[in-house]
PDB file of N, CA and C in Angstrom:
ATOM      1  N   UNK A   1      60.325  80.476 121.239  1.00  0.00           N
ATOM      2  CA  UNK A   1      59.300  79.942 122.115  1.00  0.00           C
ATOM      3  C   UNK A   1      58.257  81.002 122.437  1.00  0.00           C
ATOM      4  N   UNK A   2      58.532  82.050 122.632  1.00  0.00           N
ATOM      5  CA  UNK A   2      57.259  83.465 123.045  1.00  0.00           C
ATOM      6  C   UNK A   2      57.657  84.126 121.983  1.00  0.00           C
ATOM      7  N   UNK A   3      57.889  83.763 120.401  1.00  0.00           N
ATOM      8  CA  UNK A   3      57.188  84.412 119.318  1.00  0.00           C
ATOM      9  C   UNK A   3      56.063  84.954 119.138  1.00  0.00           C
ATOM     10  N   UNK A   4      55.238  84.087 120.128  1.00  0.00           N
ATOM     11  CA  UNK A   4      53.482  84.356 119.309  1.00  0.00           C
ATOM     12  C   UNK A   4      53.386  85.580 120.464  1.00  0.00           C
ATOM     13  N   UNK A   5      53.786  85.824 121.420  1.00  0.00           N
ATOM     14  CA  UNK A   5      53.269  86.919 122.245  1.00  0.00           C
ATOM     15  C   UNK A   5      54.267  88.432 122.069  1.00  0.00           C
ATOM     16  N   UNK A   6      53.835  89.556 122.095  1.00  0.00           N
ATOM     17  CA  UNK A   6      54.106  90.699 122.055  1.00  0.00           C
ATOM     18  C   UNK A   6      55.384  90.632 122.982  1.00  0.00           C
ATOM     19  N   UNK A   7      56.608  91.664 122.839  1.00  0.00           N
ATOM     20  CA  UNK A   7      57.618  91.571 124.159  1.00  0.00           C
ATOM     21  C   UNK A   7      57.716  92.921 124.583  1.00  0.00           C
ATOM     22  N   UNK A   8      57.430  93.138 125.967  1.00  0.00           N
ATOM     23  CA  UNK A   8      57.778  94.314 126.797  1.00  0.00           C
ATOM     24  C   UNK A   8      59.159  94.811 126.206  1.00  0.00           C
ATOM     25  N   UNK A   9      59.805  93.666 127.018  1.00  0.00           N
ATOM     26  CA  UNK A   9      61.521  93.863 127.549  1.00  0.00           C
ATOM     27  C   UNK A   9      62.442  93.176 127.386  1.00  0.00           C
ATOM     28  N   UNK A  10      63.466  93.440 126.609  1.00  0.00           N
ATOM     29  CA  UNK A  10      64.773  92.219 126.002  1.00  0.00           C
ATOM     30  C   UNK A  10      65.657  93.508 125.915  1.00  0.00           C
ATOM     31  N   UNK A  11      66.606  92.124 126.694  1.00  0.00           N
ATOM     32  CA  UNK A  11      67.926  92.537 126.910  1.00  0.00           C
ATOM     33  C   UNK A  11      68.970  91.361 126.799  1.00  0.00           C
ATOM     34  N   UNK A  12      69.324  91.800 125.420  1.00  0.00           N
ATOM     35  CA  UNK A  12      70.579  90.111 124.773  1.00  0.00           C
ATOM     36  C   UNK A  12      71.570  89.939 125.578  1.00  0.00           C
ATOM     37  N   UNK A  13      72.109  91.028 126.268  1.00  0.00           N
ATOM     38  CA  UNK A  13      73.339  90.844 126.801  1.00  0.00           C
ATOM     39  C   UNK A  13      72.916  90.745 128.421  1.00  0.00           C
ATOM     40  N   UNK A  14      71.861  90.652 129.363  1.00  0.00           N
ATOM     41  CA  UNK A  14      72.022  90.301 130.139  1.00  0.00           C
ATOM     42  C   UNK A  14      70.563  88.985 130.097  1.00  0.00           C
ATOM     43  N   UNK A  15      70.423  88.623 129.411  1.00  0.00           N
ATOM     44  CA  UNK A  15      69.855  87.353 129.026  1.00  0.00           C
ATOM     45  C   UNK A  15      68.128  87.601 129.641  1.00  0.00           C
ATOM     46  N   UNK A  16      67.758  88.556 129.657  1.00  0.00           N
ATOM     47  CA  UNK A  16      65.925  88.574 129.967  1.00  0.00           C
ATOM     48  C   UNK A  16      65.461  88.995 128.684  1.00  0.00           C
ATOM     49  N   UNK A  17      64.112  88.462 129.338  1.00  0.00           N
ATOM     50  CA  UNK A  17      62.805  88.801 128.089  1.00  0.00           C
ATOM     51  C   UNK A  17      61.905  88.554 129.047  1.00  0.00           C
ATOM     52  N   UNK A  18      60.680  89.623 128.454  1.00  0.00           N
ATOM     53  CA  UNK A  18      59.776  89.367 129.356  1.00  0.00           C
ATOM     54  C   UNK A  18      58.291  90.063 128.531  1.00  0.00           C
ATOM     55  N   UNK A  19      57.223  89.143 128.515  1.00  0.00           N
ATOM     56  CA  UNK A  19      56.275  89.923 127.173  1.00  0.00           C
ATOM     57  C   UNK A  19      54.963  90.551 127.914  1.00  0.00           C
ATOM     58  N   UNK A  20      54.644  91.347 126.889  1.00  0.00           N
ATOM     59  CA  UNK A  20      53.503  91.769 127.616  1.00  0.00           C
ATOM     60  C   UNK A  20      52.191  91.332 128.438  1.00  0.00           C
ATOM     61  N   UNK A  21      51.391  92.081 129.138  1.00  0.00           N
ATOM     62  CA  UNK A  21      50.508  91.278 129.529  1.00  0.00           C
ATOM     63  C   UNK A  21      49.429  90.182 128.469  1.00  0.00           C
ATOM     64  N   UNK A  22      49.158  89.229 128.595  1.00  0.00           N
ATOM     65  CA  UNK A  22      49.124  87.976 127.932  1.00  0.00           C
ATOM     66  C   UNK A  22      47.209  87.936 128.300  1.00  0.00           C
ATOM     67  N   UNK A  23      46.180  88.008 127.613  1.00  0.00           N
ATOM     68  CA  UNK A  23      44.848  87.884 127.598  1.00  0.00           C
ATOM     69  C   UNK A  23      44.649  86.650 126.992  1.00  0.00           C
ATOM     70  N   UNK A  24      43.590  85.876 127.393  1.00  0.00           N
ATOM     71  CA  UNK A  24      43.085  84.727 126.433  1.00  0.00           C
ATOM     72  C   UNK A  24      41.809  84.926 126.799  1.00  0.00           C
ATOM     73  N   UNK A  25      40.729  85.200 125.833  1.00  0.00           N
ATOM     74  CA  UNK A  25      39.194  86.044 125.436  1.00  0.00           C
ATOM     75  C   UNK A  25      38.086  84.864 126.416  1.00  0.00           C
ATOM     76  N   UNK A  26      39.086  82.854 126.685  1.00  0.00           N
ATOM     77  CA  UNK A  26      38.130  82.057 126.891  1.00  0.00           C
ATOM     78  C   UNK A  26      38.131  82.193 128.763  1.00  0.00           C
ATOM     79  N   UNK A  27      39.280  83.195 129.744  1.00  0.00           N
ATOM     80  CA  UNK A  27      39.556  83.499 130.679  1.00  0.00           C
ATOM     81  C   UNK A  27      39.557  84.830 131.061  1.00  0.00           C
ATOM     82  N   UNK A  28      37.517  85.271 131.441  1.00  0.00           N
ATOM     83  CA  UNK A  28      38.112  86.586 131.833  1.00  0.00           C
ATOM     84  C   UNK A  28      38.485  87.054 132.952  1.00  0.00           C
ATOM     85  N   UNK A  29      38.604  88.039 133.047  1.00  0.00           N
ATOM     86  CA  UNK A  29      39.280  89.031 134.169  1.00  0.00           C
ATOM     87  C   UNK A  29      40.702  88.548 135.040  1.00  0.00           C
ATOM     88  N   UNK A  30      41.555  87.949 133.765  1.00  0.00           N
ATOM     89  CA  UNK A  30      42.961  87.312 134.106  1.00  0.00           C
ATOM     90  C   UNK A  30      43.601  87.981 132.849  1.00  0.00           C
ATOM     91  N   UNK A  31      45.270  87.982 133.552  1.00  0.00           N
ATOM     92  CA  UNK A  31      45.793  88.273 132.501  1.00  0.00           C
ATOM     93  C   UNK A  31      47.076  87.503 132.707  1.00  0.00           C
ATOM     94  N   UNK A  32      47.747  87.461 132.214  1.00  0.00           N
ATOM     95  CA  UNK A  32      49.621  87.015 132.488  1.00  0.00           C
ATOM     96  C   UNK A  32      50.632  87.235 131.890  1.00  0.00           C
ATOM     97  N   UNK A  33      51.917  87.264 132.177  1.00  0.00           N
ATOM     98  CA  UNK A  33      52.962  87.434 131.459  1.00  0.00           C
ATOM     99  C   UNK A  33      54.169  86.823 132.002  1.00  0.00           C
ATOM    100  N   UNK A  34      55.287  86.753 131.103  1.00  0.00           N
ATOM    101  CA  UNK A  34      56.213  85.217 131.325  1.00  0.00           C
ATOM    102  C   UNK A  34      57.301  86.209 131.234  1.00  0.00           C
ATOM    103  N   UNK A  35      58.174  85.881 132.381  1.00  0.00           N
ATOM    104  CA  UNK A  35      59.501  86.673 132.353  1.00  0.00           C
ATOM    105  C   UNK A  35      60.124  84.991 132.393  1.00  0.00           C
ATOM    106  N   UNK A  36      61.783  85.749 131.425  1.00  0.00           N
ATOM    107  CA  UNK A  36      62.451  84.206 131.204  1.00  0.00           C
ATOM    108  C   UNK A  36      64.110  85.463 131.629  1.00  0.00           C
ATOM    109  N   UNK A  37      64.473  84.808 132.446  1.00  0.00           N
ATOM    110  CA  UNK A  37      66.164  84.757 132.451  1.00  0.00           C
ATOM    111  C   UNK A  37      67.380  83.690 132.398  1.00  0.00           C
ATOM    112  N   UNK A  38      67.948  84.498 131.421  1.00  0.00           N
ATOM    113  CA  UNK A  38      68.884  82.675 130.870  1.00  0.00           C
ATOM    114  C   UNK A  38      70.310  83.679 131.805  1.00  0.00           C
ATOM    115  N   UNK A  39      70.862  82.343 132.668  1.00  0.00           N
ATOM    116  CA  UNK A  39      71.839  82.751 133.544  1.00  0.00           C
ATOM    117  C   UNK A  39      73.203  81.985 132.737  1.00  0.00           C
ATOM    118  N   UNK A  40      72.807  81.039 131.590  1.00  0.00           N
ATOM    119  CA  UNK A  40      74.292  80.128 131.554  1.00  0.00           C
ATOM    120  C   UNK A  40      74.535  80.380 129.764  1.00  0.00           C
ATOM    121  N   UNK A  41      75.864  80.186 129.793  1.00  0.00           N
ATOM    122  CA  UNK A  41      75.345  79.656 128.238  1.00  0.00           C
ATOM    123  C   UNK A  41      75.079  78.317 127.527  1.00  0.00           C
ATOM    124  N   UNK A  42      75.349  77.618 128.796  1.00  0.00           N
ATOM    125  CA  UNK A  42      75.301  76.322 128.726  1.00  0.00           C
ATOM    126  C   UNK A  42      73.466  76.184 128.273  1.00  0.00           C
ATOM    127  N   UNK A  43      73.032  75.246 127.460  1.00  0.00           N
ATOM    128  CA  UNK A  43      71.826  74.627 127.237  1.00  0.00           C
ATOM    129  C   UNK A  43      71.500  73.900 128.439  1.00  0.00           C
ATOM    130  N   UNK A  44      71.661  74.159 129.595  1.00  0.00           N
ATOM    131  CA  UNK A  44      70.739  73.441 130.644  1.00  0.00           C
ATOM    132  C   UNK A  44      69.670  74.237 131.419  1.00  0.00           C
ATOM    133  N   UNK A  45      68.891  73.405 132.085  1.00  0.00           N
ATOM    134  CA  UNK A  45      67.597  73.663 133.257  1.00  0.00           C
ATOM    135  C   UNK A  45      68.201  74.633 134.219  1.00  0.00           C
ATOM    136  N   UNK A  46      69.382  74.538 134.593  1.00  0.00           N
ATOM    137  CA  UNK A  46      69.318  75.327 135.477  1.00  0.00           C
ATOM    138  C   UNK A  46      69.715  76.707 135.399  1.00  0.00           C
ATOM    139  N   UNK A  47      70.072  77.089 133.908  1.00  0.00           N
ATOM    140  CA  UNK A  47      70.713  77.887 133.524  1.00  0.00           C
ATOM    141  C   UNK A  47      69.626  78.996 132.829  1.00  0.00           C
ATOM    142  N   UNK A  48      68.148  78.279 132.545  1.00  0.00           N
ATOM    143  CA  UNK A  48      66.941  79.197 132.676  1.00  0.00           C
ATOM    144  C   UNK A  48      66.196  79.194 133.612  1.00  0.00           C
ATOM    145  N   UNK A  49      65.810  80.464 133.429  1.00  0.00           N
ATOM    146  CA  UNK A  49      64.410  80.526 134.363  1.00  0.00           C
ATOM    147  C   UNK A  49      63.335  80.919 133.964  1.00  0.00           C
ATOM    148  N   UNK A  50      62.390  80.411 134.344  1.00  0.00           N
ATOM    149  CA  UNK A  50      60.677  80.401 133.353  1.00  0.00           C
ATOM    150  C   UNK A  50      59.828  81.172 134.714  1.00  0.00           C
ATOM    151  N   UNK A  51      59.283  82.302 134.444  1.00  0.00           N
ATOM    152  CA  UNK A  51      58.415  82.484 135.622  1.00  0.00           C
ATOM    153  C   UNK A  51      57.104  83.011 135.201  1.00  0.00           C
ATOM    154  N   UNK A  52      56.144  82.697 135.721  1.00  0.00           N
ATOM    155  CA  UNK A  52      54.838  82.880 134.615  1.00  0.00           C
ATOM    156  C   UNK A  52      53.845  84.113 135.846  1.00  0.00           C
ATOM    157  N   UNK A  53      53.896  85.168 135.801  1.00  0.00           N
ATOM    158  CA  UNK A  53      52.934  85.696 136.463  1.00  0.00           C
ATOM    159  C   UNK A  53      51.370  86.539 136.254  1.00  0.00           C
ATOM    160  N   UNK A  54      50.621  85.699 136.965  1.00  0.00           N
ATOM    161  CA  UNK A  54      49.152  86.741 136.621  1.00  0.00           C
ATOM    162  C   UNK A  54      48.499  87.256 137.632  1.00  0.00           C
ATOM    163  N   UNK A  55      47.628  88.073 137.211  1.00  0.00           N
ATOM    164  CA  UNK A  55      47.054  88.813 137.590  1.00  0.00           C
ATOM    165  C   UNK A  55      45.158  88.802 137.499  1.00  0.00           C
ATOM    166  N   UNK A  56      44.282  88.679 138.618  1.00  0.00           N
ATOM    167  CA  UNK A  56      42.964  89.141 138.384  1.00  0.00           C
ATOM    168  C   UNK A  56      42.236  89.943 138.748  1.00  0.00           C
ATOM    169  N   UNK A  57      41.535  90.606 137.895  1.00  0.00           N
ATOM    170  CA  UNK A  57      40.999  91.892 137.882  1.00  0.00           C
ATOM    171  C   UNK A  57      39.234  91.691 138.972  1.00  0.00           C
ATOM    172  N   UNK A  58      39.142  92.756 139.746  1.00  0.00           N
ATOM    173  CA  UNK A  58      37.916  92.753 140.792  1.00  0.00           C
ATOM    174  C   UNK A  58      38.211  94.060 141.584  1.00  0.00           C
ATOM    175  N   UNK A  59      37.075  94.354 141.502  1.00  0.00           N
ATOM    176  CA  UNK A  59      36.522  95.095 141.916  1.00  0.00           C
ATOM    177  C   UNK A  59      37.504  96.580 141.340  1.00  0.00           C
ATOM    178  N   UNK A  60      37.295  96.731 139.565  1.00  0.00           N
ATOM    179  CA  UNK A  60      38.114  97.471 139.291  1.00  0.00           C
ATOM    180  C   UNK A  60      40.014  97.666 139.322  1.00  0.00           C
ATOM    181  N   UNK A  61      40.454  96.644 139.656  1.00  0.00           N
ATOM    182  CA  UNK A  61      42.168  96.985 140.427  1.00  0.00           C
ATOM    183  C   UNK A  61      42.310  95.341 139.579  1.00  0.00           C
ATOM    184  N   UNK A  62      43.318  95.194 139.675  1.00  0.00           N
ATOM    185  CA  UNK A  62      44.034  94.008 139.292  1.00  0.00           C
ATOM    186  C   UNK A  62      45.017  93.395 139.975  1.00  0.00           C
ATOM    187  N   UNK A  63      44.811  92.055 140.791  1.00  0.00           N
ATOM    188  CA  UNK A  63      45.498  91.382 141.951  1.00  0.00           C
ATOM    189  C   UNK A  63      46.179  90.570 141.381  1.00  0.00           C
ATOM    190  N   UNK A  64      47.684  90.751 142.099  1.00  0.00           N
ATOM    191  CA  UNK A  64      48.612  89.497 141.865  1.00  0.00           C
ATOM    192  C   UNK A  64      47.543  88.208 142.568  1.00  0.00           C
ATOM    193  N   UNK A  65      47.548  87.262 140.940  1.00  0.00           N
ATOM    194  CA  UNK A  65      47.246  85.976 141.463  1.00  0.00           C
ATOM    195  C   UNK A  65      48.270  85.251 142.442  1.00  0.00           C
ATOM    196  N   UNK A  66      47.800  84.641 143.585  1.00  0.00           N
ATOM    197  CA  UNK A  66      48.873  83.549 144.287  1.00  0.00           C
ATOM    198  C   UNK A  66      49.025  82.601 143.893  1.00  0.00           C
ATOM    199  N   UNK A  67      48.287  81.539 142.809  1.00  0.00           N
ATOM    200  CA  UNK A  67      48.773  80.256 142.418  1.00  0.00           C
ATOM    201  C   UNK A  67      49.968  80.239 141.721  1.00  0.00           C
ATOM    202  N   UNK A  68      50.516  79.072 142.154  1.00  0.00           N
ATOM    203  CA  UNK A  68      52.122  79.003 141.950  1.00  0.00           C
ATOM    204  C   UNK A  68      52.021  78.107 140.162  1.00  0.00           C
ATOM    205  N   UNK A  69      52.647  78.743 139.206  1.00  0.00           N
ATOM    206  CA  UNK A  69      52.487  78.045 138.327  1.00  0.00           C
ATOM    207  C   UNK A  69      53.487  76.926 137.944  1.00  0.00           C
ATOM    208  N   UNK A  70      53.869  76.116 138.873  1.00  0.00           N
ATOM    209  CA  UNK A  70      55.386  75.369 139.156  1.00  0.00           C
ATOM    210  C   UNK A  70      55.731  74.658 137.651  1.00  0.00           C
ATOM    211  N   UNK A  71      54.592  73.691 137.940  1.00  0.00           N
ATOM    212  CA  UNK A  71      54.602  73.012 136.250  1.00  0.00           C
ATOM    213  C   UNK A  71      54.754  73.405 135.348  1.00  0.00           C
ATOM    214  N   UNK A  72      53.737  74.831 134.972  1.00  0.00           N
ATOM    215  CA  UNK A  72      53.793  75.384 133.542  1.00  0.00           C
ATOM    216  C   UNK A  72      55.078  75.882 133.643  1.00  0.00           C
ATOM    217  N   UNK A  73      55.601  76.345 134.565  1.00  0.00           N
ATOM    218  CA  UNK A  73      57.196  77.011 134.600  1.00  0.00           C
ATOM    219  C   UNK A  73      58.106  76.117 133.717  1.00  0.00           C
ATOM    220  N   UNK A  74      58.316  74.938 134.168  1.00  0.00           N
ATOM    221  CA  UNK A  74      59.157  73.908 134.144  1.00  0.00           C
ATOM    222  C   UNK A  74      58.920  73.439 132.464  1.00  0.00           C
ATOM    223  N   UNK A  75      57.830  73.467 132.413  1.00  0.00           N
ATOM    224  CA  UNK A  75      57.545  73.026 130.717  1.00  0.00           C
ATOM    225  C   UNK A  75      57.754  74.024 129.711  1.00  0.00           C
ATOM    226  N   UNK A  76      57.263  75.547 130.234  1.00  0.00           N
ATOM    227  CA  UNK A  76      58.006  76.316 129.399  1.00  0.00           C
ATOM    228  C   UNK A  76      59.586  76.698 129.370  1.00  0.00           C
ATOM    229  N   UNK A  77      60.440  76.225 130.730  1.00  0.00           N
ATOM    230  CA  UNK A  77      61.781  76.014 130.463  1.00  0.00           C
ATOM    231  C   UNK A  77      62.260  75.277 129.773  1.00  0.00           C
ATOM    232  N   UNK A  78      61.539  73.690 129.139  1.00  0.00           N
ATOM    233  CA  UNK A  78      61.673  72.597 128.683  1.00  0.00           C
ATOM    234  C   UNK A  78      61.602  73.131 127.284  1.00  0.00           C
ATOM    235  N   UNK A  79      60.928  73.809 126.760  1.00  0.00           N
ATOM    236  CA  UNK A  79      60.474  74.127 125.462  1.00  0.00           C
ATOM    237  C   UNK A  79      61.541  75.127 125.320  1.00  0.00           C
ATOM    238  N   UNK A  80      61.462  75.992 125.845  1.00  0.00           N
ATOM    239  CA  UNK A  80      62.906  77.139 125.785  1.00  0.00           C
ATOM    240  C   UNK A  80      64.261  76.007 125.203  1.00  0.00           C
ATOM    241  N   UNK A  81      64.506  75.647 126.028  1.00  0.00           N
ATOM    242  CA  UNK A  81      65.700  74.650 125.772  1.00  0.00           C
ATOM    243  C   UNK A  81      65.332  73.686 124.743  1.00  0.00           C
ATOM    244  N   UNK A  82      64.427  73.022 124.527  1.00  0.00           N
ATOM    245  CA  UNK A  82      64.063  72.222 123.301  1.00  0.00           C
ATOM    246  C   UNK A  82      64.394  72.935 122.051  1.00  0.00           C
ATOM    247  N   UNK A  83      63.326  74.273 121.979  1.00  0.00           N
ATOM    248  CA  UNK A  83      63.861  75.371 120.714  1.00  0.00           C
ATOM    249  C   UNK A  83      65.210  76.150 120.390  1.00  0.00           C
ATOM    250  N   UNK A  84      66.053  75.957 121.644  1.00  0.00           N
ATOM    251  CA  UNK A  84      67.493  76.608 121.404  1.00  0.00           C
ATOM    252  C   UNK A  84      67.882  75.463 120.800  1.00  0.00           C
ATOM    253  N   UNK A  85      68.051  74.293 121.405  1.00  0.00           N
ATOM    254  CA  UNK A  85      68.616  73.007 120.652  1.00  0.00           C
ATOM    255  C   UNK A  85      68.669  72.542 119.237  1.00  0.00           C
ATOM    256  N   UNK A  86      67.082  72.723 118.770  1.00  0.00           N
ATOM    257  CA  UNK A  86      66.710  72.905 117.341  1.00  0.00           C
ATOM    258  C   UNK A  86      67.512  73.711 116.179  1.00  0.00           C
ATOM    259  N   UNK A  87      67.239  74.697 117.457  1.00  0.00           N
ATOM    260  CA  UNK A  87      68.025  76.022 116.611  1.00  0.00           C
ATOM    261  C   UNK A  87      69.526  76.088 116.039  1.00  0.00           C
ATOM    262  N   UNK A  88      70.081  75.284 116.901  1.00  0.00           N
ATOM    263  CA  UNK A  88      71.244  74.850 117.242  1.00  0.00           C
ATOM    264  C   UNK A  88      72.167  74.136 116.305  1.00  0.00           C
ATOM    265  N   UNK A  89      71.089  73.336 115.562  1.00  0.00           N
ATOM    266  CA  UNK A  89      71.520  71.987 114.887  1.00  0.00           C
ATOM    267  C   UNK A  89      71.467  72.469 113.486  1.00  0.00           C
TER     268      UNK A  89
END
């Protein structure tokens, strides 16, 4: 599922990943990056976690954004679990 993006930090045996900061050229002075921790081995929702955080840049410095990305969370947990499943079969 975060093939296409660069990865900071993976760790197989305690189930994180987390990729680098994330640019898109059509959004400037934002950036983001997606930390995922899988708590189960079970293939369920509750057993990942999708957390998407960004950042915007002003006045030189770069601020944690406050919008909550609830949805995109939830859909990139959906896809996480969609692609293990695949994988699976």
């Amino acid at each position: 599922t975060l093939n296409k993006y660069s990865i900071k930090n993976m760790d197989f045996d305690g189930g994180y990943i987390e990729t680098d900061w994330i640019y898109d050229e059509k959004v400037e002075n934002q950036r983001c990056l997606i930390k995922v921790l899988i708590t189960s081995p079970e293939l369920i929702s509750t057993g990942v976690q999708s957390n998407i955080v960004c950042e915007n840049f002003k006045n030189d410095k770069w601020y944690v954004n406050q919008d909550k990305l609830i949805e995109e969370e939830k859909l990139l947990t959906l896809q996480i679990l969609q692609n293990a499943v695949s994988a699976g079969e």
